[in-house]
PDB file of N, CA and C in Angstrom:
ATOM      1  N   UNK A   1     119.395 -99.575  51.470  1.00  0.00           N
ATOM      2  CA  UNK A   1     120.756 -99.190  51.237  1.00  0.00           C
ATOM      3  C   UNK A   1     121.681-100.164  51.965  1.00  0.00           C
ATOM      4  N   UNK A   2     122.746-100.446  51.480  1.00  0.00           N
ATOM      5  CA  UNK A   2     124.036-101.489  51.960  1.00  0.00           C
ATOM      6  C   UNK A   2     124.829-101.075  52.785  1.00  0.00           C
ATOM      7  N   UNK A   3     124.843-101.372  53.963  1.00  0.00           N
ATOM      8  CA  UNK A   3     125.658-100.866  54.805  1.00  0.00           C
ATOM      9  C   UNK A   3     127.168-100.993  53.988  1.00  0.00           C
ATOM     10  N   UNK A   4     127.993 -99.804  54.212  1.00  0.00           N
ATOM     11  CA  UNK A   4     129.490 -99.805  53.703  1.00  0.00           C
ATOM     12  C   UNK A   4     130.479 -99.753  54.722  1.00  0.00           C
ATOM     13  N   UNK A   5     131.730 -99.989  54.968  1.00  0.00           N
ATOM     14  CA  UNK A   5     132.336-100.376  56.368  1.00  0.00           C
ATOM     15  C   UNK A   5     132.369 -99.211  56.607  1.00  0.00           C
ATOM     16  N   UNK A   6     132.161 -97.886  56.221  1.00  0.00           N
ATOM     17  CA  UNK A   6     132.147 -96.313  56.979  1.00  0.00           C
ATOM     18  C   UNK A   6     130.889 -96.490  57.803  1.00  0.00           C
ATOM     19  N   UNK A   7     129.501 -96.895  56.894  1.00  0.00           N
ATOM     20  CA  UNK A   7     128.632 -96.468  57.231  1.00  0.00           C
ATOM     21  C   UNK A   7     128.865 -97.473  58.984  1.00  0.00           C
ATOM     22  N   UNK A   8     128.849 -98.996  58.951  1.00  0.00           N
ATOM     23  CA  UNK A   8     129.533 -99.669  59.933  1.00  0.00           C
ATOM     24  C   UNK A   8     130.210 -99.716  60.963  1.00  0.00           C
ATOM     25  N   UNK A   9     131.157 -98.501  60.726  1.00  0.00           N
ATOM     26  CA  UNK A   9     132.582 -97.803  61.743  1.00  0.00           C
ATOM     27  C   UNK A   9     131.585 -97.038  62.431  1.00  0.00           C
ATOM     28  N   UNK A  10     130.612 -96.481  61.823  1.00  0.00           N
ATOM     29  CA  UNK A  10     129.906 -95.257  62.837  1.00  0.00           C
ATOM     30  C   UNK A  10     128.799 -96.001  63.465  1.00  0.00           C
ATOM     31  N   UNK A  11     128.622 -97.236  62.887  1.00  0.00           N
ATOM     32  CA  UNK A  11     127.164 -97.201  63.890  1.00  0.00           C
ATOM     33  C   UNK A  11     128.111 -98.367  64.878  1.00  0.00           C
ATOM     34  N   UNK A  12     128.857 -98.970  64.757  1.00  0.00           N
ATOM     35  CA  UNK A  12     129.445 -99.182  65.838  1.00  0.00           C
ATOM     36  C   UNK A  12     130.018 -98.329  67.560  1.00  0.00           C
ATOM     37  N   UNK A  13     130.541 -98.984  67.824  1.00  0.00           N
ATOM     38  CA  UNK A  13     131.054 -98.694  69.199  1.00  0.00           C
ATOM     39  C   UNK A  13     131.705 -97.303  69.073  1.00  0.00           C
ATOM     40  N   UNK A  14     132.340 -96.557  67.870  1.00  0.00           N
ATOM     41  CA  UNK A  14     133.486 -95.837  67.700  1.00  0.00           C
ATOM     42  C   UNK A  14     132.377 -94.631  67.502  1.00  0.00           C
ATOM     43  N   UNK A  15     131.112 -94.865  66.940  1.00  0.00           N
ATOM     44  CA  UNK A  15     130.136 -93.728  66.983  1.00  0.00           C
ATOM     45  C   UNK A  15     129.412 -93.516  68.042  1.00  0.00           C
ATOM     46  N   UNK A  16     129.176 -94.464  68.701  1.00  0.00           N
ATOM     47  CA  UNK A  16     128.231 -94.274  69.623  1.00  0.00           C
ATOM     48  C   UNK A  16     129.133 -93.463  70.902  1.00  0.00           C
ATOM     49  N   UNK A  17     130.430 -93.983  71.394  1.00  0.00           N
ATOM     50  CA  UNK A  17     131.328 -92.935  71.591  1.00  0.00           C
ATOM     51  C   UNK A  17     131.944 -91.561  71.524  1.00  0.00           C
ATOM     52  N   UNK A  18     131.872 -91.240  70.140  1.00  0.00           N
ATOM     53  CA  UNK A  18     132.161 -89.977  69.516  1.00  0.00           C
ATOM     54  C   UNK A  18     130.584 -89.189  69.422  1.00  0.00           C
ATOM     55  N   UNK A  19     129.542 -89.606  69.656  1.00  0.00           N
ATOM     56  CA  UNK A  19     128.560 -88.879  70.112  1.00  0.00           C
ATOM     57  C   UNK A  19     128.046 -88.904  71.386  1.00  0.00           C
ATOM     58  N   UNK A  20     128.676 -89.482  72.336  1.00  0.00           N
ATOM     59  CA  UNK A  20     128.544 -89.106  73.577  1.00  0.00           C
ATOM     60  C   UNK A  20     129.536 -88.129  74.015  1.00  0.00           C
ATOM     61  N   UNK A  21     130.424 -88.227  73.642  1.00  0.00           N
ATOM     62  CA  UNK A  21     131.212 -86.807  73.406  1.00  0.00           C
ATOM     63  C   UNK A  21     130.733 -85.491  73.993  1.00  0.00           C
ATOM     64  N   UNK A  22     131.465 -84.841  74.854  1.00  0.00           N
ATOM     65  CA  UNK A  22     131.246 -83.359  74.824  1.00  0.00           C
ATOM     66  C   UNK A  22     132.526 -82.440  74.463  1.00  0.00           C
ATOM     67  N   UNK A  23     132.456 -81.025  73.868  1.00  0.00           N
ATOM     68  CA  UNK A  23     133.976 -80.549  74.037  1.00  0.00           C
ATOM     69  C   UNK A  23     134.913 -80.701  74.531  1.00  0.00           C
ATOM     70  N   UNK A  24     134.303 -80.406  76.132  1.00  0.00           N
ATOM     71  CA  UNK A  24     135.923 -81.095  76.574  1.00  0.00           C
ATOM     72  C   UNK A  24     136.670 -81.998  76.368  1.00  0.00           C
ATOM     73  N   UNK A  25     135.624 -83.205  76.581  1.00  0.00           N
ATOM     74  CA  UNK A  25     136.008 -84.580  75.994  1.00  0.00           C
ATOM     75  C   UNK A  25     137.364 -84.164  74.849  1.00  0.00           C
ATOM     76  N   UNK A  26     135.915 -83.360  73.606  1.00  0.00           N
ATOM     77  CA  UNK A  26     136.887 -83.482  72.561  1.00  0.00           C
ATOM     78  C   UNK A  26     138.130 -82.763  72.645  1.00  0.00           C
ATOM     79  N   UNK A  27     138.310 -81.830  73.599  1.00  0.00           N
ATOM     80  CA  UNK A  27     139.806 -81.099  73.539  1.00  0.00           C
ATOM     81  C   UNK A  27     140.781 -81.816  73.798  1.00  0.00           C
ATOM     82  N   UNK A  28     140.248 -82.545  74.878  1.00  0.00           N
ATOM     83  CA  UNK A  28     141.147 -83.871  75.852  1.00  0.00           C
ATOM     84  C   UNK A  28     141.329 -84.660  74.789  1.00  0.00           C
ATOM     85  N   UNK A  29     140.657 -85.061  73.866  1.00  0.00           N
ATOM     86  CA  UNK A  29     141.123 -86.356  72.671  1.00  0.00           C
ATOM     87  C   UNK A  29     142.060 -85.617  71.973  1.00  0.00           C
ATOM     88  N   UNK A  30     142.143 -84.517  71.050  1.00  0.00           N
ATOM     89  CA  UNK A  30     142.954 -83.799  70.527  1.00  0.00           C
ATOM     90  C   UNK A  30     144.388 -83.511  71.481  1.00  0.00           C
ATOM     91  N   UNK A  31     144.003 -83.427  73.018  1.00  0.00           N
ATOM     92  CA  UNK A  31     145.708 -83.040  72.895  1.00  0.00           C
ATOM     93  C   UNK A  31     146.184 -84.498  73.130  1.00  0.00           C
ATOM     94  N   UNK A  32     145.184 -85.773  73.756  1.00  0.00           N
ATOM     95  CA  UNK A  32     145.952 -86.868  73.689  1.00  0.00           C
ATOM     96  C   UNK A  32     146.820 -87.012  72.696  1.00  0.00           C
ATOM     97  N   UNK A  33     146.164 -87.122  70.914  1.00  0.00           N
ATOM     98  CA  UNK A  33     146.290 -87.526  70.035  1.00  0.00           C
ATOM     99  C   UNK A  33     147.075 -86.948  69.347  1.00  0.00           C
ATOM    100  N   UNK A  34     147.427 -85.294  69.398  1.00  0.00           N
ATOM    101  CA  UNK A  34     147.815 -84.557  68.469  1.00  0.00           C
ATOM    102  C   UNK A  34     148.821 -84.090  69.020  1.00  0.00           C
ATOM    103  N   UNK A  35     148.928 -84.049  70.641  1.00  0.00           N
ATOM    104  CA  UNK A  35     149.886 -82.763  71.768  1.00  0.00           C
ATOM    105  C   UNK A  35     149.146 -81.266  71.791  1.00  0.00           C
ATOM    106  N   UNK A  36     147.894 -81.212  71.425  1.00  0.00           N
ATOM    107  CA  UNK A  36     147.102 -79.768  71.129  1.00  0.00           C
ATOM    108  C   UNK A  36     145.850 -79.727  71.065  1.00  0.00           C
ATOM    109  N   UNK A  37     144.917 -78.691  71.921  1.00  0.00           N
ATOM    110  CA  UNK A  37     143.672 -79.283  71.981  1.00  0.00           C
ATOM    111  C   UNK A  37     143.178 -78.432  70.463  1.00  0.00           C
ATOM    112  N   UNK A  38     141.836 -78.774  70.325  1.00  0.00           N
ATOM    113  CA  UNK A  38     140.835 -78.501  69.158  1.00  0.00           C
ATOM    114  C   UNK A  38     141.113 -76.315  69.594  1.00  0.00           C
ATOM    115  N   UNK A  39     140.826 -76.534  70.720  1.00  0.00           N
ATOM    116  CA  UNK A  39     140.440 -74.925  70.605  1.00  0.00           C
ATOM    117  C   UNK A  39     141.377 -74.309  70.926  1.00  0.00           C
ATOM    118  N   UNK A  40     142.743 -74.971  71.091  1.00  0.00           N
ATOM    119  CA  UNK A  40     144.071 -73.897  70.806  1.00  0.00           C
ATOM    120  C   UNK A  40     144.345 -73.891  68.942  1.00  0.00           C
ATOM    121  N   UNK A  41     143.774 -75.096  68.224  1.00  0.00           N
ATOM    122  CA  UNK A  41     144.026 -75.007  66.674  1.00  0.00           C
ATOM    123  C   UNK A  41     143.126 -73.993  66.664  1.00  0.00           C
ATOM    124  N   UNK A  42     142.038 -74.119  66.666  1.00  0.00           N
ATOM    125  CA  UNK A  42     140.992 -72.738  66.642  1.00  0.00           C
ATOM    126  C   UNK A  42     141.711 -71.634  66.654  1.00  0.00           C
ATOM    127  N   UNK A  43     142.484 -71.397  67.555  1.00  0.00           N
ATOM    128  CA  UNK A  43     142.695 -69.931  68.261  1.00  0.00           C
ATOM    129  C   UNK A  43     144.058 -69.709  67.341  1.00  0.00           C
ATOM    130  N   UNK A  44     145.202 -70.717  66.984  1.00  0.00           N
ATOM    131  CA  UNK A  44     146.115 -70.349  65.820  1.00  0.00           C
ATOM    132  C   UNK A  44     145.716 -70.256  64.763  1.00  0.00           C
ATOM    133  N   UNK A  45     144.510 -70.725  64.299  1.00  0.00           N
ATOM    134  CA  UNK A  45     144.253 -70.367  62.998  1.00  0.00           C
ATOM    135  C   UNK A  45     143.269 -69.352  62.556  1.00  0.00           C
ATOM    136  N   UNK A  46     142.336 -69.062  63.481  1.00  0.00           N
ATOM    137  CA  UNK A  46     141.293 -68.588  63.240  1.00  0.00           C
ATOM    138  C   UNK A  46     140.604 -66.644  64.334  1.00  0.00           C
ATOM    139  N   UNK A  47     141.943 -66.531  64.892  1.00  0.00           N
ATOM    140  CA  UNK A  47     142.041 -65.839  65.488  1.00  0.00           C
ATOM    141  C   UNK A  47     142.081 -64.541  64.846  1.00  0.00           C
ATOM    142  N   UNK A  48     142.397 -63.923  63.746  1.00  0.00           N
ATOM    143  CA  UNK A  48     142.141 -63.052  62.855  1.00  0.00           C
ATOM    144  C   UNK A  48     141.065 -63.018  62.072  1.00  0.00           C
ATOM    145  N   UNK A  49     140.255 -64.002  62.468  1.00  0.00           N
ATOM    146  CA  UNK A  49     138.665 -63.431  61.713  1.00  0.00           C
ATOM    147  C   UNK A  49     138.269 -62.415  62.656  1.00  0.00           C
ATOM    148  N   UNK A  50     137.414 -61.872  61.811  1.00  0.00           N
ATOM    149  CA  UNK A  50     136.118 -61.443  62.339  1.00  0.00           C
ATOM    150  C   UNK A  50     135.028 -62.313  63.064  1.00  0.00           C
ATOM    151  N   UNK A  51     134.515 -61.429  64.634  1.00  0.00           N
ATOM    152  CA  UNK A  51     133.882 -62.842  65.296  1.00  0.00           C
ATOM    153  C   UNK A  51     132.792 -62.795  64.903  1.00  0.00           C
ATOM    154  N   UNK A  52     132.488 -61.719  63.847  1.00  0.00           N
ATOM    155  CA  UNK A  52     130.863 -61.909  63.307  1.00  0.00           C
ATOM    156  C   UNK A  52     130.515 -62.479  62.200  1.00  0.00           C
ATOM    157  N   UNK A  53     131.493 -63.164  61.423  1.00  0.00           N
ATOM    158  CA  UNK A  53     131.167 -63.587  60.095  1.00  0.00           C
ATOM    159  C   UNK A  53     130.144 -64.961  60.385  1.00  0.00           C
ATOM    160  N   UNK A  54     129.367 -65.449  59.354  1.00  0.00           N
ATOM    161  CA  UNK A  54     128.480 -66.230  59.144  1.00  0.00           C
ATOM    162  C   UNK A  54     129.221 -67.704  58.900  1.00  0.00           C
ATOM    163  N   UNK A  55     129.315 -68.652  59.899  1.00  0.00           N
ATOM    164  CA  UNK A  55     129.711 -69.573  59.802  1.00  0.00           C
ATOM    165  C   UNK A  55     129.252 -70.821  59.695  1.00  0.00           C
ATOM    166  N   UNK A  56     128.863 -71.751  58.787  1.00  0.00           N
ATOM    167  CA  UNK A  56     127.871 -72.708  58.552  1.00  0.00           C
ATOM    168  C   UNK A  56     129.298 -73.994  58.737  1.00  0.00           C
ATOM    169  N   UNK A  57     128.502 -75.139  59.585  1.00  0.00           N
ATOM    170  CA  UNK A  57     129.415 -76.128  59.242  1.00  0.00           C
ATOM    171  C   UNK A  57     128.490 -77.068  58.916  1.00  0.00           C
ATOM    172  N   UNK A  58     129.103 -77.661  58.697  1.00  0.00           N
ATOM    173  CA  UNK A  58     128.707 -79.171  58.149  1.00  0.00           C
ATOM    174  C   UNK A  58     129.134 -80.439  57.995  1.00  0.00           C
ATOM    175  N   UNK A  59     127.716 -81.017  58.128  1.00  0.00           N
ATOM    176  CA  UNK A  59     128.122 -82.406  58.716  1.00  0.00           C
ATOM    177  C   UNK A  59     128.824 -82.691  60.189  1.00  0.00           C
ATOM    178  N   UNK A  60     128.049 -81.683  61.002  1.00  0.00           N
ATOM    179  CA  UNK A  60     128.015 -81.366  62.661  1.00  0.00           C
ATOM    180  C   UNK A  60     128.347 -82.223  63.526  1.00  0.00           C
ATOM    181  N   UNK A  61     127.255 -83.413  63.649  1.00  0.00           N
ATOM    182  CA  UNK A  61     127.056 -84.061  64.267  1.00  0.00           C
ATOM    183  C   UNK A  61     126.414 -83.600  65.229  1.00  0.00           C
ATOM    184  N   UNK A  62     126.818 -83.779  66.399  1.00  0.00           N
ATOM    185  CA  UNK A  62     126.428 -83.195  67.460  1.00  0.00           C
ATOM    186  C   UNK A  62     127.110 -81.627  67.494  1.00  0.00           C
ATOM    187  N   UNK A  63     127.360 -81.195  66.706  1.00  0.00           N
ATOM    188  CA  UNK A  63     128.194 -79.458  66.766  1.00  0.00           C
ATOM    189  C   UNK A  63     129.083 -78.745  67.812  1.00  0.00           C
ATOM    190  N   UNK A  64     130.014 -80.271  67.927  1.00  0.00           N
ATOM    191  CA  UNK A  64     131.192 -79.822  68.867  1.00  0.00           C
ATOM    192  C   UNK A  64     132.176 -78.647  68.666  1.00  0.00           C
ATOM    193  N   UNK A  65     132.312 -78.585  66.724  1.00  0.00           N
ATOM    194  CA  UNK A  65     132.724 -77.761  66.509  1.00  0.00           C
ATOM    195  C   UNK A  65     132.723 -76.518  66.965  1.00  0.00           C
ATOM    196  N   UNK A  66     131.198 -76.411  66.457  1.00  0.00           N
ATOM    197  CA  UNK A  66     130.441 -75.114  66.856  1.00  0.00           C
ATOM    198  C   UNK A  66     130.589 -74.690  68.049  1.00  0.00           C
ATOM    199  N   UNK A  67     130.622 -75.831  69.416  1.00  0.00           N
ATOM    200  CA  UNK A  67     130.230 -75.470  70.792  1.00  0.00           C
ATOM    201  C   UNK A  67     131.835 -74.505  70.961  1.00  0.00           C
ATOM    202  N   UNK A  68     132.850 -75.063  70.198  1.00  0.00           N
ATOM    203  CA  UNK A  68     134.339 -74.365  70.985  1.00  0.00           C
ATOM    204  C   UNK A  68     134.507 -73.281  70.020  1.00  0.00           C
ATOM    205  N   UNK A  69     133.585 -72.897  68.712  1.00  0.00           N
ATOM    206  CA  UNK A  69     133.545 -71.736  68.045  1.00  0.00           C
ATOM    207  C   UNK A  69     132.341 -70.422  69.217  1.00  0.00           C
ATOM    208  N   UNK A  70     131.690 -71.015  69.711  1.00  0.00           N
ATOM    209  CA  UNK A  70     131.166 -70.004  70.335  1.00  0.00           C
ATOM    210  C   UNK A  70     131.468 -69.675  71.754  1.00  0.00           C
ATOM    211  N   UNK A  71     132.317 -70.444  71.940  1.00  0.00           N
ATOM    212  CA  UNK A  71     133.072 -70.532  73.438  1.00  0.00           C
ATOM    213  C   UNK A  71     134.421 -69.037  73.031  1.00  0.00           C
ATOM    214  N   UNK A  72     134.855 -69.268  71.705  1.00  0.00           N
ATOM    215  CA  UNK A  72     135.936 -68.757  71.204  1.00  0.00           C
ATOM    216  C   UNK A  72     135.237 -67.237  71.139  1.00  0.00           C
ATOM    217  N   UNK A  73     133.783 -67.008  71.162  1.00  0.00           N
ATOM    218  CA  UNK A  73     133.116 -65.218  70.621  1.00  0.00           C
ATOM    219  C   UNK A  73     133.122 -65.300  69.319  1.00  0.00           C
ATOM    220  N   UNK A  74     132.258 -66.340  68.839  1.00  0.00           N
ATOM    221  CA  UNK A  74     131.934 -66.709  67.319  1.00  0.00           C
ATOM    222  C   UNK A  74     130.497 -66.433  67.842  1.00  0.00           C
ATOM    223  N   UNK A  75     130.161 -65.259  66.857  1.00  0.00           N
ATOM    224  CA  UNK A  75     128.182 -65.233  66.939  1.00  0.00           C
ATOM    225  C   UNK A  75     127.241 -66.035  66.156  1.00  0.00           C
ATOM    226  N   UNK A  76     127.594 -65.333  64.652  1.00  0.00           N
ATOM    227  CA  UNK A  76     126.770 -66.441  63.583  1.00  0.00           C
ATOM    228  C   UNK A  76     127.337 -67.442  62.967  1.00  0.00           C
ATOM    229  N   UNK A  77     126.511 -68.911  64.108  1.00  0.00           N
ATOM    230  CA  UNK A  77     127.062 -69.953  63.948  1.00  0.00           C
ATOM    231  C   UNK A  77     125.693 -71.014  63.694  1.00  0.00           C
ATOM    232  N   UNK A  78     125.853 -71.388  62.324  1.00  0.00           N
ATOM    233  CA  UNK A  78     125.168 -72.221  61.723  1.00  0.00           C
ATOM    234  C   UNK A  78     124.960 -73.772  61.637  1.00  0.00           C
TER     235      UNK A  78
END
């Protein structure tokens, strides 16, 4: 298969970075970047679920997502 400049961007420096990554990290990049971390968007948007619904993500990575969904009292997390 041909490397494509996505596939490229990630195996570079910018991936190997973004998977050394931990949550915090990632909250700290989000409010650099945005003025707001990942798990205050969480908490405005997602704060009226139910914390038991079945939540599959995808295309994880390392499942940072996931880590500030179960930090948040998210159970089934896929």
């Amino acid at each position: 298969m041909k490397d494509t400049e996505q596939i490229k961007f990630w195996k570079g420096e910018f991936g190997d970075e973004y998977t050394l990554r931990n949550s915090e990290d990632f909250d700290e990049l989000y409010k650099k970047q945005f003025g707001i971390t990942r798990t205050e968007l969480n908490n405005d948007f997602l704060s009226d679920l139910n914390k038991d619904i079945f939540t599959l993500e995808i295309g994880c990575n390392k499942g940072l997502q996931l880590n500030i969904l179960e930090k948040s009292g998210f159970n089934n997390l896929w």
